[in-house]
Structure formats: C-alpha cells, structure tokens
N, C-alpha and C. Protein backbone atom coordinates (compact mmCIF):
# COMPACT_ATOMS: atom_id res chain seq x y z
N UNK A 1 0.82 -1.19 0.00
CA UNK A 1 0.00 0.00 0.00
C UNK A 1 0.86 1.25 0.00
N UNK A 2 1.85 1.29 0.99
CA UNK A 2 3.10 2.46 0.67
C UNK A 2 3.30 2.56 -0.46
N UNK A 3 4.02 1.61 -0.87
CA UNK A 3 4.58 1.45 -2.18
C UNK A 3 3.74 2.23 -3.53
N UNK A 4 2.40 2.04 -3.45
CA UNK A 4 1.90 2.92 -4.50
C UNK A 4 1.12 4.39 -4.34
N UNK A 5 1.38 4.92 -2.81
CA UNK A 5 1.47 5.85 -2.61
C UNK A 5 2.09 6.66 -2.60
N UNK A 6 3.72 6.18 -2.59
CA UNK A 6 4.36 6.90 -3.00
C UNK A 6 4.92 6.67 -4.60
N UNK A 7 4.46 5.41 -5.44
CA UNK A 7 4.35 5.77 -6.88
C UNK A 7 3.51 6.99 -7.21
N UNK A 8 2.15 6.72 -6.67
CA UNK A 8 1.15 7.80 -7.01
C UNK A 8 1.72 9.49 -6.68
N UNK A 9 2.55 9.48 -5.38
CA UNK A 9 3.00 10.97 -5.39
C UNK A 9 4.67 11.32 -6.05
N UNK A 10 5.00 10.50 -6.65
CA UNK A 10 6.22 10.66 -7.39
C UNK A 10 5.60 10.77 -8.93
N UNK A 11 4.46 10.16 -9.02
CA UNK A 11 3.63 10.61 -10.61
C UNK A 11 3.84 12.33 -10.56
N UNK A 12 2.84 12.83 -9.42
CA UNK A 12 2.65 13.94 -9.53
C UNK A 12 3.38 15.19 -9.41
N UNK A 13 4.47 14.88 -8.53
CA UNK A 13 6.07 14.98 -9.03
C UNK A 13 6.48 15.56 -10.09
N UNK A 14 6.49 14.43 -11.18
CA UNK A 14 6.63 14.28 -12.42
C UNK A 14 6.48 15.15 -13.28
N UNK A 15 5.07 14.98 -12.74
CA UNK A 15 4.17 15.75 -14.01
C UNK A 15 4.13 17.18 -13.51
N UNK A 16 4.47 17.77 -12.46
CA UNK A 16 4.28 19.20 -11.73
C UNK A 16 5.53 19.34 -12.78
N UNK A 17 6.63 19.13 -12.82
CA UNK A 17 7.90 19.24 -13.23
C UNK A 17 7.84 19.27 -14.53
N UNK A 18 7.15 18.45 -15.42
CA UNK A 18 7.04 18.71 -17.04
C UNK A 18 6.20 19.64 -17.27
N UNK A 19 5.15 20.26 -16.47
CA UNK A 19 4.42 21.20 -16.92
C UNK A 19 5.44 22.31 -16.75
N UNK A 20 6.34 22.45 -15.78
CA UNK A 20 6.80 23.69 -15.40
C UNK A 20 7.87 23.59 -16.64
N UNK A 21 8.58 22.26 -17.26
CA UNK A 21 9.24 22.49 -18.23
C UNK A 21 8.67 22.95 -19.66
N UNK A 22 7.79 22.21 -19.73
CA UNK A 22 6.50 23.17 -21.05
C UNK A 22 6.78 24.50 -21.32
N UNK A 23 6.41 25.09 -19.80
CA UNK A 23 5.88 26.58 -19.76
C UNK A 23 7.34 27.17 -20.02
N UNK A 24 8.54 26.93 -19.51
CA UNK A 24 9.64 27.12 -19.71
C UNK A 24 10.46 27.38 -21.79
N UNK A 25 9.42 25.83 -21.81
CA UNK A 25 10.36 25.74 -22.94
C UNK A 25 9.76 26.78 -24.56
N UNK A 26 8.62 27.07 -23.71
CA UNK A 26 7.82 28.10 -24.62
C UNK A 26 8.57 29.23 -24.86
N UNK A 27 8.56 29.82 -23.41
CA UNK A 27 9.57 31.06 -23.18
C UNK A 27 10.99 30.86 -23.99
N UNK A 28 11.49 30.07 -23.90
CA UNK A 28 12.87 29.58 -24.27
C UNK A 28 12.70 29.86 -26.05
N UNK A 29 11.60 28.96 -26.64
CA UNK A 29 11.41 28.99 -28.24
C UNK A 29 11.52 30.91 -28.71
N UNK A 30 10.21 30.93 -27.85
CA UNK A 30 10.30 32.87 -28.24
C UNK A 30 11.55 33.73 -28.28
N UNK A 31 12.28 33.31 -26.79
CA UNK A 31 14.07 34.18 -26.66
C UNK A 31 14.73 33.53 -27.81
N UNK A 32 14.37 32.31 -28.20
CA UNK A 32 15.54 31.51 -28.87
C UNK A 32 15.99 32.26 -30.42
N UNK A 33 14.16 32.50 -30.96
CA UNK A 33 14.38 33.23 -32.37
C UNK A 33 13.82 34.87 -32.42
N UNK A 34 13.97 35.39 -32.33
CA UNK A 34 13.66 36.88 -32.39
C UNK A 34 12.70 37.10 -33.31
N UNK A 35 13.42 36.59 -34.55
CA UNK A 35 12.49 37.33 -36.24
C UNK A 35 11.23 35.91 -36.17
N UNK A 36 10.58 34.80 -35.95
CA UNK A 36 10.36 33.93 -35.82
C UNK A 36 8.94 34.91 -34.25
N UNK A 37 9.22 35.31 -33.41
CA UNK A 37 8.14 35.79 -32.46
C UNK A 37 7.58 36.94 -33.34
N UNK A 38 8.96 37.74 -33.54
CA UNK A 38 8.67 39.18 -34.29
C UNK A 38 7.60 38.97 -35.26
N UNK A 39 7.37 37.35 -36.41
CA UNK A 39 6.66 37.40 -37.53
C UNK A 39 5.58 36.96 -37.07
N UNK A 40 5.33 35.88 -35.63
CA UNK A 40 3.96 35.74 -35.38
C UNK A 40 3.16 36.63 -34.65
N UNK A 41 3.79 37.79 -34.41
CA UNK A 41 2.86 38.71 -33.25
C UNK A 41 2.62 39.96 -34.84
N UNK A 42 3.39 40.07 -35.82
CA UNK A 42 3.19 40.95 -37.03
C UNK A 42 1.69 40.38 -37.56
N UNK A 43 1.84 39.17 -37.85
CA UNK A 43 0.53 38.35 -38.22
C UNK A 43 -0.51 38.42 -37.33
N UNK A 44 0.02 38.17 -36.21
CA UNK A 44 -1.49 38.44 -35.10
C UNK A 44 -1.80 39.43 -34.70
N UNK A 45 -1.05 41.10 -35.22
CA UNK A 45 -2.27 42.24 -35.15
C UNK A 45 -3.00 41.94 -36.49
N UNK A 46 -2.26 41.91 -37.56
CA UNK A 46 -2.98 42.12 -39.08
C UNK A 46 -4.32 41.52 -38.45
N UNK A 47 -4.11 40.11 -38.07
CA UNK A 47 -5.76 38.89 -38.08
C UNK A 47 -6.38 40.30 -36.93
N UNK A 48 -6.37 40.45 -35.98
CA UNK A 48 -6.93 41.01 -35.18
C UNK A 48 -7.44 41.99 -35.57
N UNK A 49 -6.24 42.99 -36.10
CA UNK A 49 -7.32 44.46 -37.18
C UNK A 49 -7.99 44.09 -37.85
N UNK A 50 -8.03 43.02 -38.78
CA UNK A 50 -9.01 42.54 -39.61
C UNK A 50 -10.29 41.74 -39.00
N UNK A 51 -9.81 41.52 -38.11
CA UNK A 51 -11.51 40.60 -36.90
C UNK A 51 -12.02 41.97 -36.77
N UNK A 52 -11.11 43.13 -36.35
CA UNK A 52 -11.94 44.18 -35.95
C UNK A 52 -12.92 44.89 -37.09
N UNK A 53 -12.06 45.06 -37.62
CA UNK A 53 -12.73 45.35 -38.87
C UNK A 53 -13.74 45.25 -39.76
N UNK A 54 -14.07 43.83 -39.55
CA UNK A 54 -14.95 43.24 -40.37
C UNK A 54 -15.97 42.95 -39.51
N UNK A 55 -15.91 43.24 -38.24
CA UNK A 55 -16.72 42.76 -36.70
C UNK A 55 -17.70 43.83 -36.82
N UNK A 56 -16.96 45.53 -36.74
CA UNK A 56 -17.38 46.72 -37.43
C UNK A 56 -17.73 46.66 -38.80
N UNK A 57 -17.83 46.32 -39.98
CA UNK A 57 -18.66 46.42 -40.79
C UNK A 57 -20.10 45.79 -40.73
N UNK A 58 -20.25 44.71 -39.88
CA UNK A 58 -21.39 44.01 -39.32
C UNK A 58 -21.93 43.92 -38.64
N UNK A 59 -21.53 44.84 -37.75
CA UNK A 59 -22.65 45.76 -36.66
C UNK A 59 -23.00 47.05 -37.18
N UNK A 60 -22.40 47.74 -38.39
CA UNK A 60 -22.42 49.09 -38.81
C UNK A 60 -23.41 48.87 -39.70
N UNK A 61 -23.51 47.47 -40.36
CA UNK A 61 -24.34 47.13 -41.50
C UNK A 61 -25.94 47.15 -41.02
N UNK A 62 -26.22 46.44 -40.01
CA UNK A 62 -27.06 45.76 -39.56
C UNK A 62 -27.75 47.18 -38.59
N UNK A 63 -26.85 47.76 -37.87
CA UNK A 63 -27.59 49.41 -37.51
C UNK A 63 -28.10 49.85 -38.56
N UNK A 64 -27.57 50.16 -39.94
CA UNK A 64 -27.78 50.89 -41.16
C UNK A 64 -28.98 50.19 -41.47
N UNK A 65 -29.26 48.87 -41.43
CA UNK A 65 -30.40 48.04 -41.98
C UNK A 65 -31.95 48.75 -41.05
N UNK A 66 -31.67 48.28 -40.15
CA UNK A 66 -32.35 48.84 -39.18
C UNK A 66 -33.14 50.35 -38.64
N UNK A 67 -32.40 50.97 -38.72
CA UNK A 67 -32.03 52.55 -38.71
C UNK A 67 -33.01 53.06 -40.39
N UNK A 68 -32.24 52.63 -41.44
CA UNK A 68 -33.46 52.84 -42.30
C UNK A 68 -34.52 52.67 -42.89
N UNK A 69 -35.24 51.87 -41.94
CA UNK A 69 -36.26 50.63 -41.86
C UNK A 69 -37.15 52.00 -40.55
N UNK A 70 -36.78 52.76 -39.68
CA UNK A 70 -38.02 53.80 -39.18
C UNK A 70 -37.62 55.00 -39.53
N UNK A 71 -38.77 55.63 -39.47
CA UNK A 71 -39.46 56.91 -40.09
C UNK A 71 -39.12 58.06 -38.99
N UNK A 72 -38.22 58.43 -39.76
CA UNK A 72 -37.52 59.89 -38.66
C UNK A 72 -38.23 61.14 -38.54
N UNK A 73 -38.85 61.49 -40.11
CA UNK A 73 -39.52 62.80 -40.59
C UNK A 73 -40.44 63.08 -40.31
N UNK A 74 -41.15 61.52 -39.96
CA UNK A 74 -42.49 62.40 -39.40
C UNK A 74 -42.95 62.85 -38.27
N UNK A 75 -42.18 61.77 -37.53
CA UNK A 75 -42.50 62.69 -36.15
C UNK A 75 -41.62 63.58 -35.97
N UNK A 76 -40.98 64.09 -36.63
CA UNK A 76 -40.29 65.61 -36.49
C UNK A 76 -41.35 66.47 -36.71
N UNK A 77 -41.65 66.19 -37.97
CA UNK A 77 -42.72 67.48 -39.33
C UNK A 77 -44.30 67.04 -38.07
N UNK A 78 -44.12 66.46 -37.24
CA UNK A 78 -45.81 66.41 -36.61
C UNK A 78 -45.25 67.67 -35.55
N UNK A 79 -43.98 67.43 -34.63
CA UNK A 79 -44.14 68.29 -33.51
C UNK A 79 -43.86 69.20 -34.06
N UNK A 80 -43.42 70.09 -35.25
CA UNK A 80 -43.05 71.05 -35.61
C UNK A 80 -44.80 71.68 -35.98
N UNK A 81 -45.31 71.20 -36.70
CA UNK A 81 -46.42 71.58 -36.83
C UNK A 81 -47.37 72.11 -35.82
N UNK A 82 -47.17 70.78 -34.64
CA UNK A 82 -47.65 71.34 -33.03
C UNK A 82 -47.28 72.36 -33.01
N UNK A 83 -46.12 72.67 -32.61
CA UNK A 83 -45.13 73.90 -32.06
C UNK A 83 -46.00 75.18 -32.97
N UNK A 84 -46.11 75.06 -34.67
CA UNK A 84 -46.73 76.18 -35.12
C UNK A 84 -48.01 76.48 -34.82
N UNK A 85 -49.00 75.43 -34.72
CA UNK A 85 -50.21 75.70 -34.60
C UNK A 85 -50.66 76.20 -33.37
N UNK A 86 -49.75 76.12 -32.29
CA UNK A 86 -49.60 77.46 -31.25
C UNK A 86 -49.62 78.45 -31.03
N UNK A 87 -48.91 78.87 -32.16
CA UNK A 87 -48.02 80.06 -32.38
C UNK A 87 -48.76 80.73 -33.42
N UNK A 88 -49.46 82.30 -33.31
CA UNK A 88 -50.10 82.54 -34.35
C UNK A 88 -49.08 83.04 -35.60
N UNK A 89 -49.49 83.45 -36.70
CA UNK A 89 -48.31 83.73 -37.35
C UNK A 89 -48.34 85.20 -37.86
N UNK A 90 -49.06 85.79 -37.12
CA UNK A 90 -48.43 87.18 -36.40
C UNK A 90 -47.48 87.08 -35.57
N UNK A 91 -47.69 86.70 -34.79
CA UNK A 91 -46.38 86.77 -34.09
C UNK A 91 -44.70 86.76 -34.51
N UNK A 92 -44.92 85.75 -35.43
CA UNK A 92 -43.90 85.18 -36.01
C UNK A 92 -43.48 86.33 -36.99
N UNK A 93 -44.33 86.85 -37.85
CA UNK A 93 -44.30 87.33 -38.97
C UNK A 93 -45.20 88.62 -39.12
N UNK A 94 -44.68 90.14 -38.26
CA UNK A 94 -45.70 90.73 -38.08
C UNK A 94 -45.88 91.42 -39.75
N UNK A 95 -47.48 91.16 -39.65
CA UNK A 95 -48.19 92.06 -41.16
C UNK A 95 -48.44 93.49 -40.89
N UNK A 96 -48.27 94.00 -41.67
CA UNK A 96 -48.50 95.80 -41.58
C UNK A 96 -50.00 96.01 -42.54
N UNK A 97 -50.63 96.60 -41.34
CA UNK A 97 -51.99 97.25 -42.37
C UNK A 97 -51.32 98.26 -43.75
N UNK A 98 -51.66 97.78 -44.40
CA UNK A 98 -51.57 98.68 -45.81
C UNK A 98 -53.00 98.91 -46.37
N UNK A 99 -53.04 100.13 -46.61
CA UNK A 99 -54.23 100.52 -46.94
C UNK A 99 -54.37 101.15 -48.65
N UNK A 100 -54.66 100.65 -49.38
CA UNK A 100 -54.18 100.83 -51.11
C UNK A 100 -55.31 102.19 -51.09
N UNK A 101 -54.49 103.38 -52.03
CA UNK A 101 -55.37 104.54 -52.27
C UNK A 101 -56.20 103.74 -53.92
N UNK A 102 -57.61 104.02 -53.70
CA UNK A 102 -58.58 103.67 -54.81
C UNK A 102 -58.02 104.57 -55.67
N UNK A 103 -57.92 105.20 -55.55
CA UNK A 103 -57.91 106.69 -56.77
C UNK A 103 -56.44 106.09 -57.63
N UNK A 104 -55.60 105.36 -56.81
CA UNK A 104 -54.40 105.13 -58.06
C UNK A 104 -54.63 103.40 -58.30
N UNK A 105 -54.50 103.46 -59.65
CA UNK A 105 -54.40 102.14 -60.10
C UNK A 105 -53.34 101.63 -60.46
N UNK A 106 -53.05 100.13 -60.45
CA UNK A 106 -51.74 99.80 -60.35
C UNK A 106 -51.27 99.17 -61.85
C-alpha cells in the first residue's frame, strides 16, 4: 500500500515538473528566435485588425439596416407643426396694415 502511494506521489512529481518544463520551454522557443516571435505577433495584429474590422462592418451594416427601416420625418414634421399651430403667425411674422389709395391704379 506504501509502495503505490508513494508511486502515485512521485507521478505527480513528475508531471508538476514537465508542466513547469513546457511553460519554460515556450519562453525559451520565443528568446531563442527573435524574427520567428517578431513574424507571429506581425501576423497576429494584421488577423486582429481585420476581426476588428470586419466585426465593425457588421454591426455598422445591420444598424444601417435597421435605422433605415423607421421613419424619422415624421415625427419631427408632426411636432413642428404642433409647435406652429400654437403660435399665431403674427407673431412670427408681423403684417403691416396697408391701406391701397382707390384713386391710383396699379
């Protein structure tokens, strides 16, 4: 029963130790080549500006779809109309009595 308890904790041992060499040997690949990190992180903005990019044309699209699918003008041109039919248009626009002499013709 010892015996494979301490197989079982010398497994884990093991394996604590190859993960930590993994993570190591990652780091190690990246320091190892310079132009080789330099070309995959060049490639992984391009993909990324381009996810963005195209992420934004398809939410920009789909607002635009939407957006010109309701009717903006009219309920503008209704409260504007409210607003005038308030408002006499004297007020707005004062008229001057003019009084035309009969005696001259135009």
């Amino acid at each position: 029963m010892k015996s494979s308890k301490k197989l079982v904790l010398e497994l884990k041992r093991l394996n604590q130790k190859l993960d930590h060499i993994n993570m190591n040997d990652r780091y190690m690949v990246y320091n190892a080549n310079p132009l080789k990190f330099a070309w995959f992180n060049f490639l992984s903005g391009i993909f990324h500006s381009l996810g963005t990019l195209f992420g934004t044309f398809v939410v920009a699209g789909i607002l635009v779809y939407f957006l010109s699918r309701v009717n903006f003008i009219q309920p503008i041109t209704n409260w504007v109309e409210q607003i005038l039919s308030q408002v006499l248009k004297e007020q707005i626009i004062p008229q001057q009595n003019i009084k035309l002499n009969p005696t001259i013709k135009p």
